[in-house]
N, C-alpha and C. Protein backbone atom coordinates (compact mmCIF):
# COMPACT_ATOMS: atom_id res chain seq x y z
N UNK A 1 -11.51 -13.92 2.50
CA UNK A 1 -12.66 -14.80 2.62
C UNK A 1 -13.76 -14.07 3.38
N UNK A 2 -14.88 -14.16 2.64
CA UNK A 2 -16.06 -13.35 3.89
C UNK A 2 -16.64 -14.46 4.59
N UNK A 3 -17.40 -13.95 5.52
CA UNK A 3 -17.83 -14.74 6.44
C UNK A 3 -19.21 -14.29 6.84
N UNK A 4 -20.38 -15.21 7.46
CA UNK A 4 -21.52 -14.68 8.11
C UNK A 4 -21.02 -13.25 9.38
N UNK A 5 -21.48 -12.39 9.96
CA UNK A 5 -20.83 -11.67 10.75
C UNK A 5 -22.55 -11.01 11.42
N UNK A 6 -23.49 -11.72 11.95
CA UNK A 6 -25.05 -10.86 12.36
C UNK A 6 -25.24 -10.40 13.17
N UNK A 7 -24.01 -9.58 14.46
CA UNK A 7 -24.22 -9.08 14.88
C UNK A 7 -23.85 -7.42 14.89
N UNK A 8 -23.45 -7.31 13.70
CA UNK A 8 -22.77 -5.80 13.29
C UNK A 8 -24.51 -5.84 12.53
N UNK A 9 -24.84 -6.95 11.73
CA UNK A 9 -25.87 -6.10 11.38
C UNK A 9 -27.31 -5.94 11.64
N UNK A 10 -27.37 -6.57 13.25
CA UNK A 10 -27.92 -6.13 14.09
C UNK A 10 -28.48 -5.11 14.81
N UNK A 11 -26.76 -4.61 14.97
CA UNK A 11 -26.35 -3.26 15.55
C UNK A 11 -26.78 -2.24 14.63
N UNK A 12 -26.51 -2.35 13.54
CA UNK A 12 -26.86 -1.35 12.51
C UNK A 12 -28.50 -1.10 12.31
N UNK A 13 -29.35 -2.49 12.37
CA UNK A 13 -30.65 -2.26 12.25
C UNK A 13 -31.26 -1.74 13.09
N UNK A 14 -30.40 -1.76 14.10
CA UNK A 14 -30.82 -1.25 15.60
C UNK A 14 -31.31 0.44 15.73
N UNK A 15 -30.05 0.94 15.24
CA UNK A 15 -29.66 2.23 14.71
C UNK A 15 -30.58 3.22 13.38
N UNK A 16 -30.51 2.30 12.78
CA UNK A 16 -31.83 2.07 11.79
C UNK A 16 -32.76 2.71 12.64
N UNK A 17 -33.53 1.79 13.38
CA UNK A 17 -34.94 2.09 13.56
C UNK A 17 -34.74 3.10 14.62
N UNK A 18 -33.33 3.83 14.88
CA UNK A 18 -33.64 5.03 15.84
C UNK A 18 -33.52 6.28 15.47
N UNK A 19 -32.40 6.40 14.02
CA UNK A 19 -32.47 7.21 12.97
C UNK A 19 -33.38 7.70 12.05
N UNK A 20 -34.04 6.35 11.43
CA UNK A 20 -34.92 7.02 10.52
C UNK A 20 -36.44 6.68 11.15
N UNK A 21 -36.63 5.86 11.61
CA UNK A 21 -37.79 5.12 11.81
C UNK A 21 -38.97 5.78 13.38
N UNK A 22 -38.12 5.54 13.91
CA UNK A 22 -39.07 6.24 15.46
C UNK A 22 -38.91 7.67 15.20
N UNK A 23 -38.11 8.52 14.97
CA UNK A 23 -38.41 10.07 14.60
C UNK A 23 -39.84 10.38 14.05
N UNK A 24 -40.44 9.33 13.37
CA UNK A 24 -41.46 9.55 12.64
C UNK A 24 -42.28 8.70 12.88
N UNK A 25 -42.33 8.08 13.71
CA UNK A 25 -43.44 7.75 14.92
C UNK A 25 -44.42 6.21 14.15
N UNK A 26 -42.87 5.30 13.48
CA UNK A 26 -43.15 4.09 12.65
C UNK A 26 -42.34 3.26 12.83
N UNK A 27 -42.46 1.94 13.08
CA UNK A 27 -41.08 1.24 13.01
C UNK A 27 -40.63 0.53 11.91
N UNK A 28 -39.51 0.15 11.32
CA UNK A 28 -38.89 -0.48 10.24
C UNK A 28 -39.96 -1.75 9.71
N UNK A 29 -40.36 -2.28 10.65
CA UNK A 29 -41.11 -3.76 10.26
C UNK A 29 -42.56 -3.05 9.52
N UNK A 30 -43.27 -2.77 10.44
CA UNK A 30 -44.30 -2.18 9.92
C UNK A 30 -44.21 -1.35 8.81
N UNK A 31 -43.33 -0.62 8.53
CA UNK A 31 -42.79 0.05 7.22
C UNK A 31 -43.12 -1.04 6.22
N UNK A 32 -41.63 -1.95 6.07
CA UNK A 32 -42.10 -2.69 5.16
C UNK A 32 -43.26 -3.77 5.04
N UNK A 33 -43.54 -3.87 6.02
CA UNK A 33 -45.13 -4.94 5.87
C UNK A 33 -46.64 -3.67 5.61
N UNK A 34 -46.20 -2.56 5.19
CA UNK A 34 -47.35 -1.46 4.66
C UNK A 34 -47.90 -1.37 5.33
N UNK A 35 -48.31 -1.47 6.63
CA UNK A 35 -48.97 -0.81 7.73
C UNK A 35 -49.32 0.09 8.18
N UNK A 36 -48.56 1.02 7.33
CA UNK A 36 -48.86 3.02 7.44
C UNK A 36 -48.64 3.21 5.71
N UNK A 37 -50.50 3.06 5.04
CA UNK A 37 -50.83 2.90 4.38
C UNK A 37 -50.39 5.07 3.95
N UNK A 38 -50.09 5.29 4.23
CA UNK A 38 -50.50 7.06 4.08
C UNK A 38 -48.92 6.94 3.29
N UNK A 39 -47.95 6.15 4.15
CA UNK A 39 -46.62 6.04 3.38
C UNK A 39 -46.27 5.48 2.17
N UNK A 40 -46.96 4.18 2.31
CA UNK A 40 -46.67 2.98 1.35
C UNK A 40 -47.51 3.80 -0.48
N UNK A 41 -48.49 4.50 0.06
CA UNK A 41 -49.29 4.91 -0.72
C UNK A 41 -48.67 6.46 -1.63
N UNK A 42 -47.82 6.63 -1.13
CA UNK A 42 -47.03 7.70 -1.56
C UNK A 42 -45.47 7.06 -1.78
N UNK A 43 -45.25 6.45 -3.08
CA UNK A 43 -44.60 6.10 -3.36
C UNK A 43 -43.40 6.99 -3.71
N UNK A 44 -42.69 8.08 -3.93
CA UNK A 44 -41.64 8.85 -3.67
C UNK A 44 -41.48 9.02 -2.32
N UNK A 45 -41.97 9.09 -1.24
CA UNK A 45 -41.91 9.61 0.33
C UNK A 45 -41.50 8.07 0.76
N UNK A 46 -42.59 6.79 -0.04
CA UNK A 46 -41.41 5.40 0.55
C UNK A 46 -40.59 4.83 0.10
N UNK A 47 -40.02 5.12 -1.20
CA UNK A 47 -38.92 5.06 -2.23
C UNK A 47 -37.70 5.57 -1.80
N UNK A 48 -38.76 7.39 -0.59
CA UNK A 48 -37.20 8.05 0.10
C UNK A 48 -36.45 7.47 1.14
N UNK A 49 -37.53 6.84 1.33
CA UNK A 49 -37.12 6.37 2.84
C UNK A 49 -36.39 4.82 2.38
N UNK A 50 -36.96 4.09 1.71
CA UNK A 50 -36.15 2.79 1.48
C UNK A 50 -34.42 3.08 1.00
N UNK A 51 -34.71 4.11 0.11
CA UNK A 51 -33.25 4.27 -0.16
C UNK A 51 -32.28 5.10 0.99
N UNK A 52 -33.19 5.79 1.71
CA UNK A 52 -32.21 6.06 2.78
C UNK A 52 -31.30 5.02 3.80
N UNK A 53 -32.17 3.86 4.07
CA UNK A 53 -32.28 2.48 4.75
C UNK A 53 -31.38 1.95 4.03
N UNK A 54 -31.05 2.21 2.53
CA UNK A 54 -29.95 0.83 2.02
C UNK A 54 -29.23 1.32 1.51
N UNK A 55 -28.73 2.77 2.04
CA UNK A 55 -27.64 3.43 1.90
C UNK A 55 -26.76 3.81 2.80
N UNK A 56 -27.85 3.59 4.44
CA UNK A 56 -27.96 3.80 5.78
C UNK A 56 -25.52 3.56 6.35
N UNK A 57 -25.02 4.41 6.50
CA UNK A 57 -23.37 4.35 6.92
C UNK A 57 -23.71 4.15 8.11
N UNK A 58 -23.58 2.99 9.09
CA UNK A 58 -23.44 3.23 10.08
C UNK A 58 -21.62 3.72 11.23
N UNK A 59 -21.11 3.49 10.10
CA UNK A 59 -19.67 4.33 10.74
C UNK A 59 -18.78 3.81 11.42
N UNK A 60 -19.36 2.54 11.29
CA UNK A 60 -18.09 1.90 12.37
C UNK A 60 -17.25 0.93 11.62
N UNK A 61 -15.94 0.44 12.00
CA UNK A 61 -15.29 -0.74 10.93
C UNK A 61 -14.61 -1.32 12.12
N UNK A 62 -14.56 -2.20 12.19
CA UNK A 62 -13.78 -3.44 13.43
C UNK A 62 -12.76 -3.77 12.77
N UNK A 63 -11.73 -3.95 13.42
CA UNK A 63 -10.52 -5.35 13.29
C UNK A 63 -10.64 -6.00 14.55
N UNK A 64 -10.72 -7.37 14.45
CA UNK A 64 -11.02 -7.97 15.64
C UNK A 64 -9.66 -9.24 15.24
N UNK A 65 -8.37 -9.36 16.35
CA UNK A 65 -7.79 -10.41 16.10
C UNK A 65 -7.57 -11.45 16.96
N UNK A 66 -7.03 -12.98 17.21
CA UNK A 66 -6.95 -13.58 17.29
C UNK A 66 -6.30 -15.17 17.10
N UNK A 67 -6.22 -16.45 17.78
CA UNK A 67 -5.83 -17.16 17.56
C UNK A 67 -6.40 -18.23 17.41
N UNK A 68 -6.31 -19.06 16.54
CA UNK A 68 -6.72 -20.31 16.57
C UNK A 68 -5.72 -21.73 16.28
N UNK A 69 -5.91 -22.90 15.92
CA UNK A 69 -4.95 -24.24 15.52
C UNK A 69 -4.40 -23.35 14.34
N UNK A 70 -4.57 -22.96 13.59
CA UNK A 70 -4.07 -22.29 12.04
C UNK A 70 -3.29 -21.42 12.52
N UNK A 71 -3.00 -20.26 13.09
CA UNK A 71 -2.23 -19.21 13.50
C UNK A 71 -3.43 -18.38 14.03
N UNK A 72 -2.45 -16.80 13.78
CA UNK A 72 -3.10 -15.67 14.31
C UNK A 72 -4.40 -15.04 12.72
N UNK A 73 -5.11 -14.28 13.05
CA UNK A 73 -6.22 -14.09 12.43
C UNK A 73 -6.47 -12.92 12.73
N UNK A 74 -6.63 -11.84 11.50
CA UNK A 74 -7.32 -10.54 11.52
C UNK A 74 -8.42 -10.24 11.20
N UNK A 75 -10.11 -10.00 11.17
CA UNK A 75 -10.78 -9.85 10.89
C UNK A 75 -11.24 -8.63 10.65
N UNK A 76 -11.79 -8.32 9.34
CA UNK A 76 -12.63 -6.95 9.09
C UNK A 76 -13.48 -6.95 8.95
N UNK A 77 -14.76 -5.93 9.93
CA UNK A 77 -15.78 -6.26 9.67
C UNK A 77 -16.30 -4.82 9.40
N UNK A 78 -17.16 -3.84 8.52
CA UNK A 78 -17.46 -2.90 8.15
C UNK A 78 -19.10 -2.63 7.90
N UNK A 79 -19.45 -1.53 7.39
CA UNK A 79 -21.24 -1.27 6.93
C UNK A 79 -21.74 -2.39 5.57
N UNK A 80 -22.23 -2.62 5.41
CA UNK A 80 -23.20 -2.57 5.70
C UNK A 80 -23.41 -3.93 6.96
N UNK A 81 -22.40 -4.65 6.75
CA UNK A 81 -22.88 -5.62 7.68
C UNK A 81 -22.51 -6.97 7.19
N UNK A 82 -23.44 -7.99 8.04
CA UNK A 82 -23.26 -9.07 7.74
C UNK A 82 -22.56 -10.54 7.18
N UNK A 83 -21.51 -9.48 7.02
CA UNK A 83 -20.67 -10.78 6.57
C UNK A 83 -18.84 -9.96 7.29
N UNK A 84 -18.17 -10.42 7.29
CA UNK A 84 -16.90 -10.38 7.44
C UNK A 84 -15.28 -10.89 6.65
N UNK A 85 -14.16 -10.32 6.85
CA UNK A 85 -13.10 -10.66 5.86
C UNK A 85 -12.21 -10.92 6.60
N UNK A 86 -11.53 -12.25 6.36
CA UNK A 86 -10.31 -13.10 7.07
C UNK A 86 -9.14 -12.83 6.55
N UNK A 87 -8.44 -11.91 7.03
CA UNK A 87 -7.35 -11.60 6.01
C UNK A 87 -5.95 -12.14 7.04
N UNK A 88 -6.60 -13.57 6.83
CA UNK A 88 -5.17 -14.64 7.41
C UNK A 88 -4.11 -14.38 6.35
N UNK A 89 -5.08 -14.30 4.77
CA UNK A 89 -3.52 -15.06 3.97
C UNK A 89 -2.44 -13.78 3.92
N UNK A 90 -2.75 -12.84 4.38
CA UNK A 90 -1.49 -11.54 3.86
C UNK A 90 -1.28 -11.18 5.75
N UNK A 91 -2.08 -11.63 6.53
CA UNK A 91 -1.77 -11.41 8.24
C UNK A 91 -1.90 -9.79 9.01
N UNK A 92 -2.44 -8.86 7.42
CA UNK A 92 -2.69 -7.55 8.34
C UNK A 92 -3.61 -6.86 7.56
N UNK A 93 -4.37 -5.52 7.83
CA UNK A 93 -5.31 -4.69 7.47
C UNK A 93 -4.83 -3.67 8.47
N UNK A 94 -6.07 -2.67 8.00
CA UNK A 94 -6.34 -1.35 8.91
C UNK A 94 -7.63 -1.00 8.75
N UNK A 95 -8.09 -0.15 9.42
CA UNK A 95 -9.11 0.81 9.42
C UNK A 95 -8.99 2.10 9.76
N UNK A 96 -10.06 3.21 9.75
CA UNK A 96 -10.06 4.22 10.04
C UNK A 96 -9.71 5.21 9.05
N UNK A 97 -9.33 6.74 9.25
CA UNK A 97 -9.15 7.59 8.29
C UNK A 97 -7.52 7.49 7.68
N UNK A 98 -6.65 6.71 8.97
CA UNK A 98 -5.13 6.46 8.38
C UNK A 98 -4.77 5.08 8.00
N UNK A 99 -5.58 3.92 7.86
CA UNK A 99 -5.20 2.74 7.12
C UNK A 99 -4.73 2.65 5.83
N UNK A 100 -5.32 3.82 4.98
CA UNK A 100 -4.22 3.57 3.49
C UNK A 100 -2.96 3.84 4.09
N UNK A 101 -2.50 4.95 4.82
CA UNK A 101 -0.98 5.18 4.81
C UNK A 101 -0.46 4.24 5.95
N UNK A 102 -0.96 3.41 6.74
CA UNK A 102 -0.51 2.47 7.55
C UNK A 102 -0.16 0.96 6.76
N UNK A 103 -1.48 0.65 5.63
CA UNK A 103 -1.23 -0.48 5.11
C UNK A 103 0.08 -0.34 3.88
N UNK A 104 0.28 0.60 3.21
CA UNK A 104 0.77 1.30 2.30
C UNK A 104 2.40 0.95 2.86
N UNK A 105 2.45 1.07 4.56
CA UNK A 105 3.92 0.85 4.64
C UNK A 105 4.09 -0.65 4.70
N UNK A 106 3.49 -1.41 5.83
CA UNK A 106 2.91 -2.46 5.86
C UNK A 106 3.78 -3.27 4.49
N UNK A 107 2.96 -2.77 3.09
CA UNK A 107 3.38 -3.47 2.12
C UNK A 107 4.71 -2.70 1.36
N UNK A 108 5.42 -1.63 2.01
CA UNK A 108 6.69 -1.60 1.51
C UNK A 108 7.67 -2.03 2.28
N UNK A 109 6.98 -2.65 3.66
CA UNK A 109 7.78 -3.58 4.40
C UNK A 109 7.96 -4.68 4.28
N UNK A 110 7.62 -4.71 2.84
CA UNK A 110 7.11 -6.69 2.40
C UNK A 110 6.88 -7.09 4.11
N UNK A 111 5.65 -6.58 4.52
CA UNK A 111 5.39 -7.33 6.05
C UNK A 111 4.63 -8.83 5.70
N UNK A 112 4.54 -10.34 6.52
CA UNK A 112 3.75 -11.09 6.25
C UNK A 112 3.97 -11.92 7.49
N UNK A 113 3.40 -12.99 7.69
CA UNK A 113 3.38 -13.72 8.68
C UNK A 113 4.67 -14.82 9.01
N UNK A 114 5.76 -14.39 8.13
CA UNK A 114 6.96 -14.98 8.33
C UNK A 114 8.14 -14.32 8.64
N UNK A 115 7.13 -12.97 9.18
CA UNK A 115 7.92 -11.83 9.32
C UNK A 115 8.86 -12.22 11.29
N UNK A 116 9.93 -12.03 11.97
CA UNK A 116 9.89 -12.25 13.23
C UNK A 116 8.74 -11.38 14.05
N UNK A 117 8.49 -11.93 15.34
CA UNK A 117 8.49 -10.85 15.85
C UNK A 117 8.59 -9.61 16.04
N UNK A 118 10.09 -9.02 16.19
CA UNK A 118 10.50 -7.97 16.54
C UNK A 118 10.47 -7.07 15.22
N UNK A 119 10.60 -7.73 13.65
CA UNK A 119 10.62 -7.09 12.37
C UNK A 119 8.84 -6.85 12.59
N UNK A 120 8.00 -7.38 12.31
CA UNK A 120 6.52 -6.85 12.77
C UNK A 120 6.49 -6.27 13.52
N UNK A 121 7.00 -6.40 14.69
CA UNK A 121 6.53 -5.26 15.90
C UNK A 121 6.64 -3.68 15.51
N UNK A 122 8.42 -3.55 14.70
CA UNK A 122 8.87 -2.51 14.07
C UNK A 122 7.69 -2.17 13.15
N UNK A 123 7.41 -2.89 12.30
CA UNK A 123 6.60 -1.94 10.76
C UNK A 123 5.13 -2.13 11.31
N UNK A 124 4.68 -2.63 12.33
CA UNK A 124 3.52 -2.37 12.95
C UNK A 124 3.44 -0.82 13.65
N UNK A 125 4.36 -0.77 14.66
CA UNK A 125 4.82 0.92 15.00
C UNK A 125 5.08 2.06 14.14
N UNK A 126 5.38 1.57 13.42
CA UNK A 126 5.87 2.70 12.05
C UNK A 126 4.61 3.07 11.45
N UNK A 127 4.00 1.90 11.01
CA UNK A 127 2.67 2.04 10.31
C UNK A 127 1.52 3.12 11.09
N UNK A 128 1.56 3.02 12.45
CA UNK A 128 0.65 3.47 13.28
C UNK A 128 1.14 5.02 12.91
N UNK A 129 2.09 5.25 13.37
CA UNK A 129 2.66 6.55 13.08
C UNK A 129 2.87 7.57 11.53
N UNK A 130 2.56 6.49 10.48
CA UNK A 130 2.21 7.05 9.51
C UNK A 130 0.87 7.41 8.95
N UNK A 131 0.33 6.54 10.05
CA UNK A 131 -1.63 6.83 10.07
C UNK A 131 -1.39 7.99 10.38
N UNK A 132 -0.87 8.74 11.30
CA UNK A 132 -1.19 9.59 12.03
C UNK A 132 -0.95 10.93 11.09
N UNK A 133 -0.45 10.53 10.11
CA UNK A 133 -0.71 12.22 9.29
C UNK A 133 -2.36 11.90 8.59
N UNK A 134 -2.79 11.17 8.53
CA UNK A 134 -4.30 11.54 8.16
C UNK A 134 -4.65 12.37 8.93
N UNK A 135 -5.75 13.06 8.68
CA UNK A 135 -6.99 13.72 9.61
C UNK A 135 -7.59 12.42 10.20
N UNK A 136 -7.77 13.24 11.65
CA UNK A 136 -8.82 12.76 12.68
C UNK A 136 -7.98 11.09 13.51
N UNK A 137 -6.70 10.94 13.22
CA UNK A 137 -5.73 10.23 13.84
C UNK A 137 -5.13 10.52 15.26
N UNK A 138 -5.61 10.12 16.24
CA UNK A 138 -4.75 10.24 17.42
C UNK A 138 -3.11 9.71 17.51
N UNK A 139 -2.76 10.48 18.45
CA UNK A 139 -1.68 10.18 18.46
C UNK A 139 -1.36 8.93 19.61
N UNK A 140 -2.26 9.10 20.48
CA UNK A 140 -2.21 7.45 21.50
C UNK A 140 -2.13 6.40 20.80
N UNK A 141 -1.24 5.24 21.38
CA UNK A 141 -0.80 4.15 20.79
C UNK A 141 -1.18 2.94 21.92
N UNK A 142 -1.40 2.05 21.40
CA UNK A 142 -1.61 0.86 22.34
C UNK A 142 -0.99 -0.77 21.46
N UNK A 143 -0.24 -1.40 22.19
CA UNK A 143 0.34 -2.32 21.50
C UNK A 143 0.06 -3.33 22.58
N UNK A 144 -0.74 -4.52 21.99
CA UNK A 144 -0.76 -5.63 22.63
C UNK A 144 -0.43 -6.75 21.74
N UNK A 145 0.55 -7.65 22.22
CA UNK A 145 1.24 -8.72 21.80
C UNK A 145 0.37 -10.16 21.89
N UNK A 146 -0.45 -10.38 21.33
CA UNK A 146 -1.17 -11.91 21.46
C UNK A 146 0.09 -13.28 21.16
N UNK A 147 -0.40 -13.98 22.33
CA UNK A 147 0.72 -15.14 21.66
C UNK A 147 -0.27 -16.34 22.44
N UNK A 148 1.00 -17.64 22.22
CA UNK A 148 -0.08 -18.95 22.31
C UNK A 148 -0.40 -18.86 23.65
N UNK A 149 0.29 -18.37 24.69
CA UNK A 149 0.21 -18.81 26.43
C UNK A 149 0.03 -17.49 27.14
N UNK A 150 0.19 -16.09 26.69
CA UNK A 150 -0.30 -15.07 27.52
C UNK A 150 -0.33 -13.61 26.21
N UNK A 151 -0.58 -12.89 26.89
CA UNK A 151 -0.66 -11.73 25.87
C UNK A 151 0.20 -10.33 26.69
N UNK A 152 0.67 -9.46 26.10
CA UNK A 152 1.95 -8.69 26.59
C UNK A 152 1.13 -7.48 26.10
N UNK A 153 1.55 -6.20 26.93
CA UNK A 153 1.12 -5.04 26.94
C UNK A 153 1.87 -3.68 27.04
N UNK A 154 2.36 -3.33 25.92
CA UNK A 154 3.56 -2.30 26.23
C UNK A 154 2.71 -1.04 26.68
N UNK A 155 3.75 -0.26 27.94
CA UNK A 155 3.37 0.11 28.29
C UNK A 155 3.88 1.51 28.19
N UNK A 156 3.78 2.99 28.24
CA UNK A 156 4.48 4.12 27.75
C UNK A 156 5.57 3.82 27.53
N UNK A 157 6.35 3.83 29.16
CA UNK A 157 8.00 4.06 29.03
C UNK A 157 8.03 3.34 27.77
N UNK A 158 7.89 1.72 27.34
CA UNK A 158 8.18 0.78 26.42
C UNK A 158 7.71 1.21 24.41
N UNK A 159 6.66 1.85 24.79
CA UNK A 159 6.12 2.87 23.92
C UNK A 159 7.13 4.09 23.53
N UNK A 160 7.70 4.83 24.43
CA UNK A 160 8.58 5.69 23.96
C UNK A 160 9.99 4.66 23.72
N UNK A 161 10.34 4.10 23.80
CA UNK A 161 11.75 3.59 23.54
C UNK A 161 11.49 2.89 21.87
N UNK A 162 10.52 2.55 21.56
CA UNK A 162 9.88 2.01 20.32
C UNK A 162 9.92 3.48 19.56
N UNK A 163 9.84 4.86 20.17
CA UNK A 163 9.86 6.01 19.08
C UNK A 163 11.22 6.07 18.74
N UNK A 164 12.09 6.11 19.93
CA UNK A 164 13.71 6.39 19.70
C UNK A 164 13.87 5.51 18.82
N UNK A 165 13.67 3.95 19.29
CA UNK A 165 14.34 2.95 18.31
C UNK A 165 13.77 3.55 16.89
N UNK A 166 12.41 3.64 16.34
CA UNK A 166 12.01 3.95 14.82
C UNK A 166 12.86 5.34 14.71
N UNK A 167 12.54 5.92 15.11
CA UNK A 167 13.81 7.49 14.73
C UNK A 167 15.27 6.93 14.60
N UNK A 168 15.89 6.31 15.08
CA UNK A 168 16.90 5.29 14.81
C UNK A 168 17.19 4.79 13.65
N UNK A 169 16.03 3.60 13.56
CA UNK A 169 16.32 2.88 12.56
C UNK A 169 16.20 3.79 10.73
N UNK A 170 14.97 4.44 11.13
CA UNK A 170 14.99 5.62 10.07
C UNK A 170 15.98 6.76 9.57
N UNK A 171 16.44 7.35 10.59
CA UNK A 171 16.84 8.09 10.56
C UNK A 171 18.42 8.11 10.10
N UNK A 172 19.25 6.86 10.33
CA UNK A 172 20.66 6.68 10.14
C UNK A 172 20.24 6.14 8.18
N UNK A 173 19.15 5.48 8.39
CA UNK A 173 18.84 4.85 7.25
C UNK A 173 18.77 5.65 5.44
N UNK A 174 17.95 6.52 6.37
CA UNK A 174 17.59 7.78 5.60
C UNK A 174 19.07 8.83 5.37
N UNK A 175 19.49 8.98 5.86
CA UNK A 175 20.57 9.59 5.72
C UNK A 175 21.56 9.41 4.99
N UNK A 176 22.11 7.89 5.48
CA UNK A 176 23.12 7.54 4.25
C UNK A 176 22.34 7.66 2.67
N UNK A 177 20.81 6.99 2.88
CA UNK A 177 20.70 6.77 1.50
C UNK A 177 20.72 8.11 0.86
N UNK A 178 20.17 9.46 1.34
CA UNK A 178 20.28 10.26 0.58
C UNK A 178 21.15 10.97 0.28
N UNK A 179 22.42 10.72 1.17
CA UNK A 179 24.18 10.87 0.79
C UNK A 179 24.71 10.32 -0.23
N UNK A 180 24.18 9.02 -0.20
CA UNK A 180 24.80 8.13 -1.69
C UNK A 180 23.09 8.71 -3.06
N UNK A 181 22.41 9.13 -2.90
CA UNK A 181 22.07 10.12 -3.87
C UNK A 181 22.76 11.03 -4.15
N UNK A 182 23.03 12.26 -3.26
CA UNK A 182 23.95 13.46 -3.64
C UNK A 182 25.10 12.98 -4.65
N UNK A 183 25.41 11.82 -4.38
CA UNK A 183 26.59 11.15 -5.32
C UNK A 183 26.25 10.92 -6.28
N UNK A 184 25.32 10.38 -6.58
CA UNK A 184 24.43 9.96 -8.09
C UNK A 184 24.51 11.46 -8.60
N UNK A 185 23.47 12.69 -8.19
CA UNK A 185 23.92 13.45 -8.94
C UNK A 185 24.63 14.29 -9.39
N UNK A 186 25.11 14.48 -8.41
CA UNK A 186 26.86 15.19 -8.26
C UNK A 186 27.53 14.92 -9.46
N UNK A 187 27.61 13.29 -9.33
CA UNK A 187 28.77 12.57 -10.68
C UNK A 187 28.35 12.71 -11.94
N UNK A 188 26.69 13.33 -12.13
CA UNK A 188 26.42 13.03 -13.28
C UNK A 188 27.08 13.85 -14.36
N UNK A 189 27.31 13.14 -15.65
CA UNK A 189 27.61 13.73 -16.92
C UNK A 189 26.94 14.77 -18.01
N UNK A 190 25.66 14.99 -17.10
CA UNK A 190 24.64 15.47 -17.94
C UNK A 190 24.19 17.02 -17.39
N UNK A 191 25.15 17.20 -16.49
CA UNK A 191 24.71 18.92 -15.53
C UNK A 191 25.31 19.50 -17.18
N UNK A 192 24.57 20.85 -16.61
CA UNK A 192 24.71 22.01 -17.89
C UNK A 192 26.10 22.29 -17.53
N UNK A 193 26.56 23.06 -18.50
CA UNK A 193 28.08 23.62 -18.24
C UNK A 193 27.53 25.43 -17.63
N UNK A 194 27.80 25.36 -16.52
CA UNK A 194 28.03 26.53 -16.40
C UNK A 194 28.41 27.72 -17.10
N UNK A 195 29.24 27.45 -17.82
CA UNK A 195 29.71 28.80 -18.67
C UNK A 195 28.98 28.66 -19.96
N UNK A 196 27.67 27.85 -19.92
CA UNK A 196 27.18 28.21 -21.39
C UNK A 196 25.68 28.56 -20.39
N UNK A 197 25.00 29.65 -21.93
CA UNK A 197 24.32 30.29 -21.62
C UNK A 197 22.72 29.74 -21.86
């Protein structure tokens, strides 16, 4: 669902008039109300500039979450602005350069809002850590727990015991399954015969 959102694109117009607009000794309003007739009058030089303005990245993308009577609530808010996305009904998103490979697990975790606790907490951690093979991904983690009466803050030590546990849960996981592969093809009927050429 989008939503009104006017202060991202605020911020952005803001930016606007410090990028393209004051460098050149004009401001955005006066731009478009033709006031610097030398511009308006040279229609490729204000054609360049308009399309620079409504192409304008300002670079930033929010998740902002929360609670209300309905549950918990993720919001995305991105360039150009102005409006925003409630992505109550699926309960998660990402941003940044590692959100495909964070959301990507996300949804091979069939994750959703009927998920427990502690099963979210898991494919929330995991996810973070699979961001992290993108470029430009830190490796710092911060986990805060929103709930109805206080909000919880893990803290390193609690942070590293969340790596052991995912190396854990992965790792025994991973193992058998690719043991009972070796079996799949081991048994198969279809290997070449060795002694033919």
């Amino acid at each position: 669902m989008r939503t009104r959102s006017p202060s991202y694109s605020l911020s952005r117009d803001a930016q606007i008039e410090t990028d393209i607009f004051r460098p050149r000794g004009i401001s955005k309003a006066g731009f478009y109300a033709g006031n610097f007739p030398g511009l308006s009058q040279q229609a490729q030089l204000f054609s360049s500039i308009d399309n620079t303005v409504q192409n304008y990245n300002y670079g930033v993308d929010l998740l902002v979450a929360g609670l209300d009577e309905r549950g918990a609530h993720v919001f995305h808010i991105a360039n150009p602005g102005g409006a925003f996305t409630d992505f109550y009904q699926i309960g998660y998103h990402g941003v940044g350069s590692g959100h495909i490979h964070a959301v990507q697990h996300l949804i091979a975790s069939n994750q959703s809002r009927l998920k427990s606790l502690e099963e979210t907490l898991m494919a929330v951690f995991v996810a973070k850590r699979r961001a992290e093979s993108a470029p430009g991904v830190g490796t710092e983690t911060d986990i805060w727990i929103i709930q109805d009466e206080n909000v919880i803050h893990l803290d390193h030590r609690q942070l590293e015991t969340m790596d052991d546990l995912a190396k854990e849960y992965f790792g025994d996981y991973q193992t058998e399954v690719f043991q009972k592969v070796r079996v799949i093809y081991e048994r198969s009927d279809n290997q070449p015969d060795a002694n033919q050429n």
